[in-house]
PDB file of N, CA and C in Angstrom:
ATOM      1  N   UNK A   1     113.733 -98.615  10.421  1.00  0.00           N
ATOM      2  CA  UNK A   1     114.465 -99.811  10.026  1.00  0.00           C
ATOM      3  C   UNK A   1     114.223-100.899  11.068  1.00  0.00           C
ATOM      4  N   UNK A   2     114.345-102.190  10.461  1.00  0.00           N
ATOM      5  CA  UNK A   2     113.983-103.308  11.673  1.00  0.00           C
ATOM      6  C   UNK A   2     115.348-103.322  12.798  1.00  0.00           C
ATOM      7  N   UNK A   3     115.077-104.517  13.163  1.00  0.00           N
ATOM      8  CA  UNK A   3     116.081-105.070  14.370  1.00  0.00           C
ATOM      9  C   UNK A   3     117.229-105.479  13.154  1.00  0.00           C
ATOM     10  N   UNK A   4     118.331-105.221  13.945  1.00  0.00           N
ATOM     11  CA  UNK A   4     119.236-106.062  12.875  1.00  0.00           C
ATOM     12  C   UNK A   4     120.236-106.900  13.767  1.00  0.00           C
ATOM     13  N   UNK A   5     120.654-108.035  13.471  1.00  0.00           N
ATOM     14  CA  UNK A   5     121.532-108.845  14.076  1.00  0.00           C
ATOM     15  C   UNK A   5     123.061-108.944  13.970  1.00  0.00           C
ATOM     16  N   UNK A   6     123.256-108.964  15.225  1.00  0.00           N
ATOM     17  CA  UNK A   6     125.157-109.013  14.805  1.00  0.00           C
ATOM     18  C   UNK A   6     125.782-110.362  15.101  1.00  0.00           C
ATOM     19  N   UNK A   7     126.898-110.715  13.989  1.00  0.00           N
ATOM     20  CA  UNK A   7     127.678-112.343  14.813  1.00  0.00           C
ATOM     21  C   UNK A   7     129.196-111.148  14.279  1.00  0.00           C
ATOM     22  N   UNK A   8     129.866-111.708  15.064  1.00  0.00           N
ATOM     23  CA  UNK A   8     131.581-111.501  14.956  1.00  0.00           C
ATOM     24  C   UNK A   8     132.149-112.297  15.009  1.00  0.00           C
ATOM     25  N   UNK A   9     133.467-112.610  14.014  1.00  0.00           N
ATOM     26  CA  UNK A   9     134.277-113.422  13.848  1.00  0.00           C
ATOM     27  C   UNK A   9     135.622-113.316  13.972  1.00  0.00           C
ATOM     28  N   UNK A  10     136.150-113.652  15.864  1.00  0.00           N
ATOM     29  CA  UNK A  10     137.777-113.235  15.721  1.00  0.00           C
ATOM     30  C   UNK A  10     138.461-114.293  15.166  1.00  0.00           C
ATOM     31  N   UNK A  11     139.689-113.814  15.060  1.00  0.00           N
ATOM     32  CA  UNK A  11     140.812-115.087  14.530  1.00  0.00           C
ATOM     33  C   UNK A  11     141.663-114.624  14.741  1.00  0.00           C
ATOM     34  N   UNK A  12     143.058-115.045  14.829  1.00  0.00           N
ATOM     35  CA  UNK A  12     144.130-114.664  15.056  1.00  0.00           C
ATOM     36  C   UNK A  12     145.014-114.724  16.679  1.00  0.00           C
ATOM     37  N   UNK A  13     145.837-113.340  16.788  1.00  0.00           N
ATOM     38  CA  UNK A  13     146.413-113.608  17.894  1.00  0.00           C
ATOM     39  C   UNK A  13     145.684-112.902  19.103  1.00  0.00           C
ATOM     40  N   UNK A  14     146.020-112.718  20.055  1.00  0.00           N
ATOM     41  CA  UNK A  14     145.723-111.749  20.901  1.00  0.00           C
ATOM     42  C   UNK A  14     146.184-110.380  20.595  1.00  0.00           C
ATOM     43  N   UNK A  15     147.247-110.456  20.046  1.00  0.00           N
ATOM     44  CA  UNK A  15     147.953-109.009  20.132  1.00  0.00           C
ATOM     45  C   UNK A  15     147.499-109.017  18.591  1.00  0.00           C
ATOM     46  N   UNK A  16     147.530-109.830  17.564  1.00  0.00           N
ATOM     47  CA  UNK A  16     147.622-109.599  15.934  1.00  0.00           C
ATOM     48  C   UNK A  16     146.231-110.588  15.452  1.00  0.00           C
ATOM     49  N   UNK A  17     145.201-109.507  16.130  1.00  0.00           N
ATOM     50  CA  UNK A  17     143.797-110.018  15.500  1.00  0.00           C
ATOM     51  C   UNK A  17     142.811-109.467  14.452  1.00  0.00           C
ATOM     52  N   UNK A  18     142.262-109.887  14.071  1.00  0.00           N
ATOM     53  CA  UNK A  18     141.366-109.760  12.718  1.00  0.00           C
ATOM     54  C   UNK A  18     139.594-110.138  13.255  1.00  0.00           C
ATOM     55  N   UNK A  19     139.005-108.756  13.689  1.00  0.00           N
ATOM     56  CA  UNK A  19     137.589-108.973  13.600  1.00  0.00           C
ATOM     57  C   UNK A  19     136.560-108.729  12.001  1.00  0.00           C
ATOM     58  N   UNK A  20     135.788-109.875  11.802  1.00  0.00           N
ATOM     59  CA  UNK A  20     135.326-109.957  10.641  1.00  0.00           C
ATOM     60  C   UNK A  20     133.700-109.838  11.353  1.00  0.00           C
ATOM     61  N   UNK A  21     132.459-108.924  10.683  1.00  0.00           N
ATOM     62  CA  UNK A  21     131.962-108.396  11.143  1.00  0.00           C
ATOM     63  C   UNK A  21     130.632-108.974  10.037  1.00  0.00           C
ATOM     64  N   UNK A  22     129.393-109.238  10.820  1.00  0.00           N
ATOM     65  CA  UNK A  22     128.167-109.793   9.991  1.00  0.00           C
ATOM     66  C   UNK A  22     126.964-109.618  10.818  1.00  0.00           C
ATOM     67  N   UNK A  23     126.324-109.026   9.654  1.00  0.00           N
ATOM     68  CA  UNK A  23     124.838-108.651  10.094  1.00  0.00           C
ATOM     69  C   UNK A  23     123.936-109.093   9.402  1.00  0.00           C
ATOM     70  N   UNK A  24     122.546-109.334  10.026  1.00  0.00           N
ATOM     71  CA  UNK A  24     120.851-109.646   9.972  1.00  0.00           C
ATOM     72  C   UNK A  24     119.966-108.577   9.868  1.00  0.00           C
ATOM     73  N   UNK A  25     119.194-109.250   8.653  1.00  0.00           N
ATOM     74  CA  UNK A  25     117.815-108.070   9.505  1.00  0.00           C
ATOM     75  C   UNK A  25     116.848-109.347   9.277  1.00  0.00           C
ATOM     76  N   UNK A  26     117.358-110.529   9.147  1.00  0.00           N
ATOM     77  CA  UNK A  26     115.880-111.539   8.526  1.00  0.00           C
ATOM     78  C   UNK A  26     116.400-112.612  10.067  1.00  0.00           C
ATOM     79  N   UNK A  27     117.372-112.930  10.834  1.00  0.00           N
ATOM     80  CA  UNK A  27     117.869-114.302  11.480  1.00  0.00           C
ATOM     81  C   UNK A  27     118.078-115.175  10.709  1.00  0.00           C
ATOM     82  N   UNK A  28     118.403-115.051   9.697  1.00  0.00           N
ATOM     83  CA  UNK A  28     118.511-115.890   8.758  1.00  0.00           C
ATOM     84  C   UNK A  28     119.778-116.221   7.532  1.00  0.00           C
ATOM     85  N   UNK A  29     119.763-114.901   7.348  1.00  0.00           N
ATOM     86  CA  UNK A  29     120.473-114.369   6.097  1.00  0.00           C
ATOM     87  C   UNK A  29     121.766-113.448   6.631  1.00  0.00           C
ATOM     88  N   UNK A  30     122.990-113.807   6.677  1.00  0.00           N
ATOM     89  CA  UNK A  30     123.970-112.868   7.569  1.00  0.00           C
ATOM     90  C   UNK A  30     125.027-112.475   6.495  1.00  0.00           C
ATOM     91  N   UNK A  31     125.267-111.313   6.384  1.00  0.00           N
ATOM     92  CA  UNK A  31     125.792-110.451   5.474  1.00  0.00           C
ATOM     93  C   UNK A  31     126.930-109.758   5.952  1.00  0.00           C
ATOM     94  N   UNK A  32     128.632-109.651   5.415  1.00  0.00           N
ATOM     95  CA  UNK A  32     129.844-109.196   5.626  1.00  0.00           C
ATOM     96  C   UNK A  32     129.351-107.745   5.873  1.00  0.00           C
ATOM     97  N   UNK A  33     129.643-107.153   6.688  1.00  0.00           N
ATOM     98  CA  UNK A  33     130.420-105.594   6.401  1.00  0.00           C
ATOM     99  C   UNK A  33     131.720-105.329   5.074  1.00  0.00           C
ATOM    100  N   UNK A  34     131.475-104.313   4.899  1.00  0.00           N
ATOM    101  CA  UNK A  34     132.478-104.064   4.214  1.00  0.00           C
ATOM    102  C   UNK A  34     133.474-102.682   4.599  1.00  0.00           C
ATOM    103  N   UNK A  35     133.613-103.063   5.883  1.00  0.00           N
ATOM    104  CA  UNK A  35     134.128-102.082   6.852  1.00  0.00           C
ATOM    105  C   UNK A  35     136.064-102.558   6.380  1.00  0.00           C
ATOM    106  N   UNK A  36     136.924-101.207   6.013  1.00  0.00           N
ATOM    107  CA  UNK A  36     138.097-101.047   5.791  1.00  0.00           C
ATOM    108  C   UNK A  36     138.620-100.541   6.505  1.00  0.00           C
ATOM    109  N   UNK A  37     140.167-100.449   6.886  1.00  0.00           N
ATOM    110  CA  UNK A  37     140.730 -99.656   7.486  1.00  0.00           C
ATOM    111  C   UNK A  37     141.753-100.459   9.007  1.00  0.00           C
ATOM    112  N   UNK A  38     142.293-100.076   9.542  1.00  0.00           N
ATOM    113  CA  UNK A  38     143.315-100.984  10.530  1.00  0.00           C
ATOM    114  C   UNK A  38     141.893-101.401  11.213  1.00  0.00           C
ATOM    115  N   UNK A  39     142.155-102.473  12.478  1.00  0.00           N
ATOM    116  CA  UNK A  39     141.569-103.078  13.534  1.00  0.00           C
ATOM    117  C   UNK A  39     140.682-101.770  14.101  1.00  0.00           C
ATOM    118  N   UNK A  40     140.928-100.949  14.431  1.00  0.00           N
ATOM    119  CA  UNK A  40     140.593 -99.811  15.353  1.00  0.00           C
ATOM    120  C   UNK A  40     139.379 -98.867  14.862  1.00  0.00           C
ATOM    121  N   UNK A  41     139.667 -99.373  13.738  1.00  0.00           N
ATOM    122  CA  UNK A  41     138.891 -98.087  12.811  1.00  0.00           C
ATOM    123  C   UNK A  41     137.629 -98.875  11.980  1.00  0.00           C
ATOM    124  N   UNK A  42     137.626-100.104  12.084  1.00  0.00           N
ATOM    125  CA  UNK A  42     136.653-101.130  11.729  1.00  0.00           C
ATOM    126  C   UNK A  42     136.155-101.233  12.629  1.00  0.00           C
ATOM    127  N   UNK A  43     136.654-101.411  13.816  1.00  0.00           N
ATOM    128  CA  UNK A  43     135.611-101.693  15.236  1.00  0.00           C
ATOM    129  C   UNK A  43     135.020-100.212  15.021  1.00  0.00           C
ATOM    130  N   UNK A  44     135.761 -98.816  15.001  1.00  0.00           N
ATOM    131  CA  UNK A  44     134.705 -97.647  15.125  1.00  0.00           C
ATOM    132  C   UNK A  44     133.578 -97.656  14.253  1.00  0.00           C
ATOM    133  N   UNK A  45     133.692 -98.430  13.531  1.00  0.00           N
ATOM    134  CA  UNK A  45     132.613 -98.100  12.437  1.00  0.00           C
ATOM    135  C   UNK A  45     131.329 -99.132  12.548  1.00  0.00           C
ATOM    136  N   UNK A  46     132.035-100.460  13.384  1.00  0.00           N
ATOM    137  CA  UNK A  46     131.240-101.610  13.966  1.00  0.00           C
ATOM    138  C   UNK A  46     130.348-100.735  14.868  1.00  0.00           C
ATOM    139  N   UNK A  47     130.901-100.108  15.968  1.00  0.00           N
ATOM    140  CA  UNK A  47     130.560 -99.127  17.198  1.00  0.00           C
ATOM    141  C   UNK A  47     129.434 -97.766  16.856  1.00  0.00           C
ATOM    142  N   UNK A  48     129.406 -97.317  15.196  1.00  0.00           N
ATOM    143  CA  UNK A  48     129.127 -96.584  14.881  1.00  0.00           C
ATOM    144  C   UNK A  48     127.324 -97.124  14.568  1.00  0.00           C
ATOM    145  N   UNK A  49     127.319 -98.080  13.450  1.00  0.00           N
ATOM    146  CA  UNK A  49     126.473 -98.937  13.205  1.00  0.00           C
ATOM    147  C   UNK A  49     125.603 -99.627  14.652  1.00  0.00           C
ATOM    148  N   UNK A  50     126.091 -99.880  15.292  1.00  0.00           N
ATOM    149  CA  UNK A  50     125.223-100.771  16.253  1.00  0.00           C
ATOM    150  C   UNK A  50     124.635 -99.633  17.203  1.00  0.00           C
ATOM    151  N   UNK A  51     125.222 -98.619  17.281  1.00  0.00           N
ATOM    152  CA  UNK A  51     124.250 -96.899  18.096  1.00  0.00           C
ATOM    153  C   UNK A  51     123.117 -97.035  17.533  1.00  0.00           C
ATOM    154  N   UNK A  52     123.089 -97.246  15.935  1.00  0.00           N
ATOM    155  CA  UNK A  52     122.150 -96.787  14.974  1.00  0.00           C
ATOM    156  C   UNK A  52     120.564 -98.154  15.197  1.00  0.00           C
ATOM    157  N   UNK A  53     121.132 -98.779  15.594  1.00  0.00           N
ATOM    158  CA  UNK A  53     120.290-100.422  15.502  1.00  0.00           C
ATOM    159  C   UNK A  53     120.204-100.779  17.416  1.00  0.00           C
ATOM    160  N   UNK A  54     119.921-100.350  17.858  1.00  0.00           N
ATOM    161  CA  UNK A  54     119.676-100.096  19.271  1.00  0.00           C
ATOM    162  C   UNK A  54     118.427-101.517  19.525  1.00  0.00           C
ATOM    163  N   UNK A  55     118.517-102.518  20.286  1.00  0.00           N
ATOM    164  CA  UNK A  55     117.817-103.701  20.687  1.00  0.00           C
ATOM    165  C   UNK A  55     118.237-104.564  21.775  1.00  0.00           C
ATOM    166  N   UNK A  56     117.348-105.496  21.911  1.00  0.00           N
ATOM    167  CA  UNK A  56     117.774-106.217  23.631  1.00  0.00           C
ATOM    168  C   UNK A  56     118.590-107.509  22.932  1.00  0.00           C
ATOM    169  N   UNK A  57     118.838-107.920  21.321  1.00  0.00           N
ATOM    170  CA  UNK A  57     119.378-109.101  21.157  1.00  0.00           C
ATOM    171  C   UNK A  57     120.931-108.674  21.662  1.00  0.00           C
ATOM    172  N   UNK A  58     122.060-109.537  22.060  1.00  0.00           N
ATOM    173  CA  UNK A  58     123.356-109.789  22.010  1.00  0.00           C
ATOM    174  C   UNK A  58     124.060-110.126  20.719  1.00  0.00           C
ATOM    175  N   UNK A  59     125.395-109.485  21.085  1.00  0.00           N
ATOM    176  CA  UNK A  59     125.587-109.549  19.794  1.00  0.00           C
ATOM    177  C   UNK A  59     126.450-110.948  19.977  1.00  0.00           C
ATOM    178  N   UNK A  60     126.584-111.862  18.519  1.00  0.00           N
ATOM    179  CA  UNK A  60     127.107-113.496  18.961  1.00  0.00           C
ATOM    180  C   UNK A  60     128.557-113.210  18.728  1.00  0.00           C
ATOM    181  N   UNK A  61     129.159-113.827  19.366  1.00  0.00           N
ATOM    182  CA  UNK A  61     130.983-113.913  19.087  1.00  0.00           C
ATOM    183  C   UNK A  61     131.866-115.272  18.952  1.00  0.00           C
ATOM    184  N   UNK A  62     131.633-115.410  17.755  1.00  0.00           N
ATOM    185  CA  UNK A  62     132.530-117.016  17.439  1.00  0.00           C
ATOM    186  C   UNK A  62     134.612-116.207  17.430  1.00  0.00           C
ATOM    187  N   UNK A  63     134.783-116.708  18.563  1.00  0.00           N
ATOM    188  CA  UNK A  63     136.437-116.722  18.632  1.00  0.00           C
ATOM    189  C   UNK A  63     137.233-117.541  18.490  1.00  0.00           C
ATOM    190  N   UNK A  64     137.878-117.542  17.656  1.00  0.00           N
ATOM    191  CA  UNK A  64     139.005-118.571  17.190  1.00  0.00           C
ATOM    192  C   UNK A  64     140.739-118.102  17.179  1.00  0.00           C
ATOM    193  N   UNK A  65     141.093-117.969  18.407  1.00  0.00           N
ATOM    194  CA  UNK A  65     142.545-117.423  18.186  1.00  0.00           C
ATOM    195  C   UNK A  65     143.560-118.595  18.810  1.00  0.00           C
ATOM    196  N   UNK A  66     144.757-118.007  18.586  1.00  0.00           N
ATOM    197  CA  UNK A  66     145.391-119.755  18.594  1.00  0.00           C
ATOM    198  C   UNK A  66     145.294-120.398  19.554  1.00  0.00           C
ATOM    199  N   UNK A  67     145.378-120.348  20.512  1.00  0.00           N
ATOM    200  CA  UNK A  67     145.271-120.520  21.654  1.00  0.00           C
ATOM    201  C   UNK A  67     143.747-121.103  22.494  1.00  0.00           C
ATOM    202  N   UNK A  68     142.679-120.679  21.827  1.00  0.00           N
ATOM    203  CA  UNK A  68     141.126-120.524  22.724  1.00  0.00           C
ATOM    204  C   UNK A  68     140.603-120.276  21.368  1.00  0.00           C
ATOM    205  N   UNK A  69     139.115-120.862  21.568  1.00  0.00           N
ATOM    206  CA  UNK A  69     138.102-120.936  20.838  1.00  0.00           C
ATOM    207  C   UNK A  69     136.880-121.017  21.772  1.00  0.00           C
ATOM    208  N   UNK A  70     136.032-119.744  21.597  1.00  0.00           N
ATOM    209  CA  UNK A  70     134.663-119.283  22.633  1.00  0.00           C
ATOM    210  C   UNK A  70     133.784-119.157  21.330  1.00  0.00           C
ATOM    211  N   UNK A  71     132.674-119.499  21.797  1.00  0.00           N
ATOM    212  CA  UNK A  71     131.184-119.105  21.061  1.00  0.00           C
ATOM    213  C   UNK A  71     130.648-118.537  22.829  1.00  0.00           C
ATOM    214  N   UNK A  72     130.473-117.005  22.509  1.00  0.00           N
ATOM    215  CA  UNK A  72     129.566-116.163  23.350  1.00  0.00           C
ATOM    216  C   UNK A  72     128.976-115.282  22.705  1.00  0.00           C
ATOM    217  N   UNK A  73     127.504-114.229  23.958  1.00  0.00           N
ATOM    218  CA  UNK A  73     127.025-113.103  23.072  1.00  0.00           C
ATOM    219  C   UNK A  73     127.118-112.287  24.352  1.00  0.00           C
ATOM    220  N   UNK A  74     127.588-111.347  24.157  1.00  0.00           N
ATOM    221  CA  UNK A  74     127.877-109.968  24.286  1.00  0.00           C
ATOM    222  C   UNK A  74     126.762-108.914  24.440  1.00  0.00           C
ATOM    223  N   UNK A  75     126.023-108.430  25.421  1.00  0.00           N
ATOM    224  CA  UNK A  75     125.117-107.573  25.738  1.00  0.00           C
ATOM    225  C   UNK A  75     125.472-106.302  24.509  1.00  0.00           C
ATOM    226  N   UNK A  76     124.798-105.434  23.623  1.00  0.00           N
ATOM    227  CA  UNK A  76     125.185-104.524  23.266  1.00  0.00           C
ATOM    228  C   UNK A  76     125.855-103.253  23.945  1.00  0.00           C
ATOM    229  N   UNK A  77     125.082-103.189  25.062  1.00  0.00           N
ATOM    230  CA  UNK A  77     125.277-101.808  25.905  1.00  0.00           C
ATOM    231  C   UNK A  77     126.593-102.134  27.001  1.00  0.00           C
ATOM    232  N   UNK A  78     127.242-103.296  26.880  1.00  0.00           N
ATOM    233  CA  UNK A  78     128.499-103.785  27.116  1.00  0.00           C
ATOM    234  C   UNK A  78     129.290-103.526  26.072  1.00  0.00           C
ATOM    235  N   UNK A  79     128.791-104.039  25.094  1.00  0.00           N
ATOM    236  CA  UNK A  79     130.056-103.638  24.191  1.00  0.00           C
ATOM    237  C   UNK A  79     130.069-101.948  23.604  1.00  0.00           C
ATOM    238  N   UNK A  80     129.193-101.144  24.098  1.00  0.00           N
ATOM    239  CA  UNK A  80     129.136 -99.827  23.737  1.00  0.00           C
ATOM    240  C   UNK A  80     130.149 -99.212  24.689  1.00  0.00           C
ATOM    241  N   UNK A  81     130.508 -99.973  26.116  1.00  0.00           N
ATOM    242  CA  UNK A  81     131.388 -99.093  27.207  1.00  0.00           C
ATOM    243  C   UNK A  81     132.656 -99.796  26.400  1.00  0.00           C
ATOM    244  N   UNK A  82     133.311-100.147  25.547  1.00  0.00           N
ATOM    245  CA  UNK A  82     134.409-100.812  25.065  1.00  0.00           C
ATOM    246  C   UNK A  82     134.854-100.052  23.721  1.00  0.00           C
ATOM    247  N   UNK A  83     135.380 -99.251  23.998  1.00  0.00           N
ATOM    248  CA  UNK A  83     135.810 -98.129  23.019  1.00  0.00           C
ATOM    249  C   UNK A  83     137.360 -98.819  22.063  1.00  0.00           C
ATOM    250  N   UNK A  84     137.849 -99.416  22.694  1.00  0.00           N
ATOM    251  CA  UNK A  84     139.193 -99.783  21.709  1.00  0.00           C
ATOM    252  C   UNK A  84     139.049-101.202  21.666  1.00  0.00           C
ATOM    253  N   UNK A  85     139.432-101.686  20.526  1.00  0.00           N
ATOM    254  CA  UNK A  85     139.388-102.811  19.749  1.00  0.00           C
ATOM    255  C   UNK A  85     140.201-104.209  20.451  1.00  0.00           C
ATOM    256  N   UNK A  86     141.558-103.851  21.083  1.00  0.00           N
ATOM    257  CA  UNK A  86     142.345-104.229  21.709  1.00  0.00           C
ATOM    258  C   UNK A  86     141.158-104.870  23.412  1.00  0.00           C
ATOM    259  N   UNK A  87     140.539-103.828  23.582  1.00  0.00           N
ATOM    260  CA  UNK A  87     140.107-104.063  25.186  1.00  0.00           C
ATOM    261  C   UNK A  87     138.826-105.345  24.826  1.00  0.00           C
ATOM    262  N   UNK A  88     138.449-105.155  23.845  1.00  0.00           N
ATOM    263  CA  UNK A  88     137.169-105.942  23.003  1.00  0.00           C
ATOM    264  C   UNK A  88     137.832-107.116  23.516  1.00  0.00           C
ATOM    265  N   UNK A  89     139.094-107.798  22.845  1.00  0.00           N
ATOM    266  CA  UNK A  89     139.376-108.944  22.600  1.00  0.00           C
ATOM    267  C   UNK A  89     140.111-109.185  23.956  1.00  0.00           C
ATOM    268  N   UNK A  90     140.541-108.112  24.980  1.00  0.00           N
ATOM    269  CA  UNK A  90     140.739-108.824  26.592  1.00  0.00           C
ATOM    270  C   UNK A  90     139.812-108.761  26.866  1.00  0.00           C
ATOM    271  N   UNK A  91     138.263-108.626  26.714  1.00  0.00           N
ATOM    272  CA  UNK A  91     136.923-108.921  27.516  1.00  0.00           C
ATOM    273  C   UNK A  91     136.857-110.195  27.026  1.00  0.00           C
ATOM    274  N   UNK A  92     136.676-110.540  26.087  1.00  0.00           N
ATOM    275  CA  UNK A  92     136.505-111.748  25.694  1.00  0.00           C
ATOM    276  C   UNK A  92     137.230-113.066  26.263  1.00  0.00           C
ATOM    277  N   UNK A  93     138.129-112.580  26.814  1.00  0.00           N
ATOM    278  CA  UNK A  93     139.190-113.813  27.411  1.00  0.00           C
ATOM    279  C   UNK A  93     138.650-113.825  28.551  1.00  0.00           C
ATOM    280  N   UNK A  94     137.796-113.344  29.623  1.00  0.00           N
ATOM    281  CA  UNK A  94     137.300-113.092  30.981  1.00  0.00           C
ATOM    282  C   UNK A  94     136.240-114.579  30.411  1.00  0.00           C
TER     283      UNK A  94
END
């Protein structure tokens, strides 16, 4: 399978957030997950997927929570040491 690309989309609070999750395989064309289930269990499955697609791109992170709004990218093999969903969105505030 090719390279595939990741962007993430937070929103919400710090404590009461909503990651919305989109992938590439063209840079071009970016496509929803259709990942279900609480916060925790969507990131595992985010976490699950990106093992599988192993590359040197970053993954992009448009954040929008009430407070702060970041556009960053995220090393993969950084976000692989980030096991809970919660710690995701205090890295992001650094």
């Amino acid at each position: 399978m090719g390279i595939k690309m990741y962007k993430l989309l937070v929103q919400g609070y710090e404590e009461d957030f909503t990651i919305l999750y989109y992938f590439s395989t063209n840079y071009i064309d970016y496509f929803e997950f259709s990942f279900v289930g609480i916060e925790q269990e969507k990131y595992n499955k985010f976490l699950t997927d990106l093992e599988k697609h192993i590359s040197p791109q970053p993954i992009y992170i448009n954040m929008k929570l009430h407070n702060q709004q970041i556009d960053r990218g995220l090393y993969r093999k950084e976000v692989f040491t980030i096991k809970n969903a919660n710690d995701f969105i205090n890295r992001l505030y650094k």
